[in-house]
C-alpha atoms as a PDB file:
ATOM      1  CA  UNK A   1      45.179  85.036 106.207  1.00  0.00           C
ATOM      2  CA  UNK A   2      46.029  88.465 108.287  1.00  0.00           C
ATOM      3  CA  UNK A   3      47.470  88.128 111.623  1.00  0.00           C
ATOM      4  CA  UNK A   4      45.023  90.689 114.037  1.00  0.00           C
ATOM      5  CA  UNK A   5      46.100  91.748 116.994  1.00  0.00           C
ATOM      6  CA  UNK A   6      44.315  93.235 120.243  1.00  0.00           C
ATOM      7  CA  UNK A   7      45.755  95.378 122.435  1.00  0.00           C
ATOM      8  CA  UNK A   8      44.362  97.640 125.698  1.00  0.00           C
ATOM      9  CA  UNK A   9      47.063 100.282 124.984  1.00  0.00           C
ATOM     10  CA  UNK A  10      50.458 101.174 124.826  1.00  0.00           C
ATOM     11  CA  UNK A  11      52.670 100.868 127.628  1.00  0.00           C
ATOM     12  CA  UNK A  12      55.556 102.185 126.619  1.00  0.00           C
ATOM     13  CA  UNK A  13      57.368 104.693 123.562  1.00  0.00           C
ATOM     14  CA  UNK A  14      60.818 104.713 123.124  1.00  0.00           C
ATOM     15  CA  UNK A  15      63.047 106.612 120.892  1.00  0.00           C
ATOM     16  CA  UNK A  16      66.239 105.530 119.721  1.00  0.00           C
ATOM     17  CA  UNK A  17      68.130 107.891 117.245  1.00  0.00           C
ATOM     18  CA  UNK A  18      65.467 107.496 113.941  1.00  0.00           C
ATOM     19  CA  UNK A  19      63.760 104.415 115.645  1.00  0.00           C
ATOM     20  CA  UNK A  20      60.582 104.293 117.690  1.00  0.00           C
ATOM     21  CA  UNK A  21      59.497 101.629 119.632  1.00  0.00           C
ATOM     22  CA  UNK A  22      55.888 101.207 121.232  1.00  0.00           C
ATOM     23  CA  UNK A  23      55.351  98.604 123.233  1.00  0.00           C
ATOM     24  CA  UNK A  24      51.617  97.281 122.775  1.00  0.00           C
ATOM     25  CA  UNK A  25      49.801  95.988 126.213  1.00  0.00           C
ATOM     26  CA  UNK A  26      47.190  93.727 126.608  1.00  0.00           C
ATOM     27  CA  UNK A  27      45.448  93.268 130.500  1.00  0.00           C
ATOM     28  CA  UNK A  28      46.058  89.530 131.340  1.00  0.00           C
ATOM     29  CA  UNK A  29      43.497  86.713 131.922  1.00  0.00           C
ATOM     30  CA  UNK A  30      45.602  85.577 134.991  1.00  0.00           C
ATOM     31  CA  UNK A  31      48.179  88.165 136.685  1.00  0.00           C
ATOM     32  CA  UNK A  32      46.310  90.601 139.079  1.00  0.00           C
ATOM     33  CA  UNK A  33      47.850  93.726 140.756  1.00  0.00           C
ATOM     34  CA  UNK A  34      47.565  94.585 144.607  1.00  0.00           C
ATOM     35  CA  UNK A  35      43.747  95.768 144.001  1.00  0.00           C
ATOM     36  CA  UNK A  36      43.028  92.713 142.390  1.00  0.00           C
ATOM     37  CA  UNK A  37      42.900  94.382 138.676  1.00  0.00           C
ATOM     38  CA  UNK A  38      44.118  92.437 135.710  1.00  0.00           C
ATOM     39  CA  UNK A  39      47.760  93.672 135.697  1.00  0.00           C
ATOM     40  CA  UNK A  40      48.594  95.251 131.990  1.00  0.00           C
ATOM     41  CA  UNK A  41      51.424  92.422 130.482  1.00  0.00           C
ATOM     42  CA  UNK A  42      53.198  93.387 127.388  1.00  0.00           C
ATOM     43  CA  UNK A  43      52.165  91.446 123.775  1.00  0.00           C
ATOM     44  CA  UNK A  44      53.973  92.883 121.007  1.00  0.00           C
ATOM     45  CA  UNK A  45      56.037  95.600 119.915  1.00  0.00           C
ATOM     46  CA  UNK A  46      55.998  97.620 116.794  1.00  0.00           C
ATOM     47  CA  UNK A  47      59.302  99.065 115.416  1.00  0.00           C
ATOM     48  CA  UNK A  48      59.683 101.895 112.598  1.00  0.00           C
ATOM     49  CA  UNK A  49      61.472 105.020 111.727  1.00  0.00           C
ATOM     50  CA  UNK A  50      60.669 108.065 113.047  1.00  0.00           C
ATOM     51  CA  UNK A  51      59.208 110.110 110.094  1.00  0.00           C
ATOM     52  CA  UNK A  52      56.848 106.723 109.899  1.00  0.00           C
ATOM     53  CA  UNK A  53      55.859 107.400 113.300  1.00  0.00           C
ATOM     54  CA  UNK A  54      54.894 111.011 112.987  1.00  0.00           C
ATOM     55  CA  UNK A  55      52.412 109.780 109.761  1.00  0.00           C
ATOM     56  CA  UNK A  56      50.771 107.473 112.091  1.00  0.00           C
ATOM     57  CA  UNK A  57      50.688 110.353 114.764  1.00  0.00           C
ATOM     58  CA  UNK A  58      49.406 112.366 112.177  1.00  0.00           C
ATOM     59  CA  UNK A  59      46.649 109.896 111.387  1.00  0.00           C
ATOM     60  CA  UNK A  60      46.074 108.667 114.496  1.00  0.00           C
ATOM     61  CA  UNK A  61      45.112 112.405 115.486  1.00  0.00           C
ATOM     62  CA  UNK A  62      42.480 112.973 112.623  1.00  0.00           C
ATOM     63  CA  UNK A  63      40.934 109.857 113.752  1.00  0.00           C
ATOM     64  CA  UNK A  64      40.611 110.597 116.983  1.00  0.00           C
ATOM     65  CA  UNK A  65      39.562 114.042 115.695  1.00  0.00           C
ATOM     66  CA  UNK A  66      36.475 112.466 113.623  1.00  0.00           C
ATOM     67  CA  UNK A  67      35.307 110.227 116.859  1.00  0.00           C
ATOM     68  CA  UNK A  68      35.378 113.722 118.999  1.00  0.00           C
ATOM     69  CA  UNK A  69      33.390 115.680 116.397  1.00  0.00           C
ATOM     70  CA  UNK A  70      30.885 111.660 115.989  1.00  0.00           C
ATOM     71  CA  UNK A  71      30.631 112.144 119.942  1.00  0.00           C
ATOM     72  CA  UNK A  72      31.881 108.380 119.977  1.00  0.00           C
ATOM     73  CA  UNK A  73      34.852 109.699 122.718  1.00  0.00           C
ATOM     74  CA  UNK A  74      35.025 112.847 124.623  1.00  0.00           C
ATOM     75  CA  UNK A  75      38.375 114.274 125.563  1.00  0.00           C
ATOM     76  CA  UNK A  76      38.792 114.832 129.011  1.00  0.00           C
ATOM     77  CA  UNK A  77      39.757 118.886 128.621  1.00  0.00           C
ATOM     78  CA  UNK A  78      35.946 119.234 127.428  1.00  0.00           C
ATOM     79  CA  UNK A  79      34.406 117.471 130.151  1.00  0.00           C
ATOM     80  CA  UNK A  80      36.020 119.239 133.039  1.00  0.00           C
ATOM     81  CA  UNK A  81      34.773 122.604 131.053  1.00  0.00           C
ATOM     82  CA  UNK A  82      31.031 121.736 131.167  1.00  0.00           C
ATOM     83  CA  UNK A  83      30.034 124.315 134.081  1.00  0.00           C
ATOM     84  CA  UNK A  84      28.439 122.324 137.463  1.00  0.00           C
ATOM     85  CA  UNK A  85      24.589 122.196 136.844  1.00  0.00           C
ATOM     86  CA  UNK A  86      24.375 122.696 133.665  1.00  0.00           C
ATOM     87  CA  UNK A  87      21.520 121.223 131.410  1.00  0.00           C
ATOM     88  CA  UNK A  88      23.342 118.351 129.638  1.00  0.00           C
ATOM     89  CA  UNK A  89      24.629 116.183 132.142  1.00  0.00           C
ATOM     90  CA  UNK A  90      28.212 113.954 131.317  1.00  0.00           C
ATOM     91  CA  UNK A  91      29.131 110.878 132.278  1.00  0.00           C
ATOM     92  CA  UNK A  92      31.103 110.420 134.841  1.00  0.00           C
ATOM     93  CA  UNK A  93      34.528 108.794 133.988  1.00  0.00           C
ATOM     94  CA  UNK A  94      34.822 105.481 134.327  1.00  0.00           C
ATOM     95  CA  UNK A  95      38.163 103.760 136.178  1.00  0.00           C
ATOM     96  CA  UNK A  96      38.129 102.029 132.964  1.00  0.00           C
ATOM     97  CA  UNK A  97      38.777 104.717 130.865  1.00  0.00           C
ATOM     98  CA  UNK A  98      41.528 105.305 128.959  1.00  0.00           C
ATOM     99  CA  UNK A  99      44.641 107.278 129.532  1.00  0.00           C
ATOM    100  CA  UNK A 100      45.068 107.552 125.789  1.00  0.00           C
ATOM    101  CA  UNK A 101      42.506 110.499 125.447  1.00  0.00           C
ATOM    102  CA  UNK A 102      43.758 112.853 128.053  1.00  0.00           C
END
């Protein structure tokens, strides 16, 4: 059986000599912040040395590279470049959106 995991994002990367840390955070079902937003509560954390780190940087990067160039995400740089009127309209960004692709 594989254990699968969900998370919203990472909250958190620290470095420690040759170990990285990132702290993996899921919104919760039941703790809301001042606006009344599910409040982002920490699940797991994944541990590994630092040259592991900068593969999955690596790879991480070339995926996110392949769902640019699919049109599945659109970086934020690009969208702020589109001139005001033109043809193609974007999307506006959602409150939603994530951080992760700015």
């Amino acid at each position: 059986m594989n254990n699968e995991l969900y998370a919203d994002g990472i909250g958190e990367i620290t470095v420690t000599g040759t170990i990285v840390r990132i702290d993996l955070m899921s919104l919760s079902p039941t703790e809301r912040d001042a606006n009344n937003n599910p409040r982002p509560v920490f699940r797991q954390r994944i541990i590994m040395p630092v040259d592991a780190f900068a593969n999955a940087v690596d790879l991480m990067q070339k995926a996110l590279g392949g769902l640019v160039e699919a049109g599945a995400v659109r970086r934020v740089d690009d969208i702020a470049q589109v001139p005001p009127g033109d043809a193609v309209q974007q999307p506006a960004l959602s409150a939603n959106a994530s951080p992760n692709f700015n």
